[in-house]
Protein backbone atom coordinates (compact mmCIF):
# COMPACT_ATOMS: atom_id res chain seq x y z
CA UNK A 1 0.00 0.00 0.00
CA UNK A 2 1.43 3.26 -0.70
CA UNK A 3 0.98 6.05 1.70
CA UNK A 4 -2.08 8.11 0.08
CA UNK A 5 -5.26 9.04 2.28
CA UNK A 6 -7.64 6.87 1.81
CA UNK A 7 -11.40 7.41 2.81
CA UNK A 8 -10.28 10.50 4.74
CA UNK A 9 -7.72 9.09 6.87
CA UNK A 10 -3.62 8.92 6.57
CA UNK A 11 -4.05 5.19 4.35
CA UNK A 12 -5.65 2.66 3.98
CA UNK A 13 -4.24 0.83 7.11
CA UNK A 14 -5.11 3.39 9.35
CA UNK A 15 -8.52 3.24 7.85
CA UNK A 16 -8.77 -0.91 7.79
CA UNK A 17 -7.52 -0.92 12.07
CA UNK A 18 -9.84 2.11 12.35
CA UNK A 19 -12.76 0.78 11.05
CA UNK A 20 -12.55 -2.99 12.88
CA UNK A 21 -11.56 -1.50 15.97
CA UNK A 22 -12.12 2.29 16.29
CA UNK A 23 -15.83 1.86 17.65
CA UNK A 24 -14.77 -0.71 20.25
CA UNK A 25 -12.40 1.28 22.37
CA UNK A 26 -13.73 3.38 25.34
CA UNK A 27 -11.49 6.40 25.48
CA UNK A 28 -12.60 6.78 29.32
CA UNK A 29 -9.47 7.41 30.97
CA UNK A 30 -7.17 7.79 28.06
CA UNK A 31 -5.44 10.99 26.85
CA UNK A 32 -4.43 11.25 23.44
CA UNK A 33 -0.55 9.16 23.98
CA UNK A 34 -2.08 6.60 26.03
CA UNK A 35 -4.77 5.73 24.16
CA UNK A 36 -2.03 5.28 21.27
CA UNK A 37 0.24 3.03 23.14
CA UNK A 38 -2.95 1.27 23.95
CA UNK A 39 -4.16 0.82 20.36
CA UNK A 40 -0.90 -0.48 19.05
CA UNK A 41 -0.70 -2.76 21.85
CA UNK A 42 -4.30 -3.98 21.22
CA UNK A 43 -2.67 -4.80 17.68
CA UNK A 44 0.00 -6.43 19.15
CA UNK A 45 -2.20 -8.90 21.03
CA UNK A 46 -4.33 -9.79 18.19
CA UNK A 47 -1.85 -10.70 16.12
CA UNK A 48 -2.34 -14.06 14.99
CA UNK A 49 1.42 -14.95 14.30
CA UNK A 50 3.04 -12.99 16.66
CA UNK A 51 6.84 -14.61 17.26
CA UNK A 52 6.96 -16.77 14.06
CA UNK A 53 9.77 -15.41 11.66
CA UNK A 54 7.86 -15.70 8.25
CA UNK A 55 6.18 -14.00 5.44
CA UNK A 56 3.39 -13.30 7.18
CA UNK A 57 4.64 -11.79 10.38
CA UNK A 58 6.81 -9.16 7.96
CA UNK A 59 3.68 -8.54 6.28
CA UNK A 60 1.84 -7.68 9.62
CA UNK A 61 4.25 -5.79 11.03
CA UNK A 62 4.62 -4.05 7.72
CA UNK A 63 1.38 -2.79 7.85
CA UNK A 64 1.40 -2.12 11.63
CA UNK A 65 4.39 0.54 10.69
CA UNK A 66 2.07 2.10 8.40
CA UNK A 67 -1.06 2.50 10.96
CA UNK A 68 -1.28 6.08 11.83
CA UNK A 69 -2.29 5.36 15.62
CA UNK A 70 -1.57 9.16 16.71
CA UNK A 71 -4.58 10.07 14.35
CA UNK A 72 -6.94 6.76 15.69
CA UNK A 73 -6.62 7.93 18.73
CA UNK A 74 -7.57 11.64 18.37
CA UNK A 75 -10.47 10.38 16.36
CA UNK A 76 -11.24 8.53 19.11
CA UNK A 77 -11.15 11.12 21.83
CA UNK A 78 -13.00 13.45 19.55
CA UNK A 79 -15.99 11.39 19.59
């Protein structure tokens, strides 16, 4: 993926972790830099290959570097 917006946000992988996960997270408590650790942590735990050098896990932690989670979590706090 290249690093255009897409649908309004940075790309389209800020978009895609956005739009699964965006409207579960309770920003209660959270201020704009903990609710980012938080949201790239929540990606860490639901990765599904997390330790296994492969492919895959480059691909997912590809994509991870590309998720804008500054901007998820303003969105989120904006709400």
């Amino acid at each position: 993926m290249t690093n255009e917006q897409y649908n309004g946000w940075t790309n389209y992988e800020t978009w895609l972790f956005n739009l699964h996960y965006g409207d579960e997270i309770d920003p209660e408590g959270y201020d704009e830099t903990s609710l980012r650790e938080y949201l790239s942590d929540l990606f860490d735990e639901l990765n599904p290959i997390p330790e296994t050098p492969s492919f895959w896990t480059d691909l997912i932690q590809g994509a991870k570097s590309e998720i804008n989670f500054d901007e998820i979590a303003r969105n989120i706090l904006a709400d």
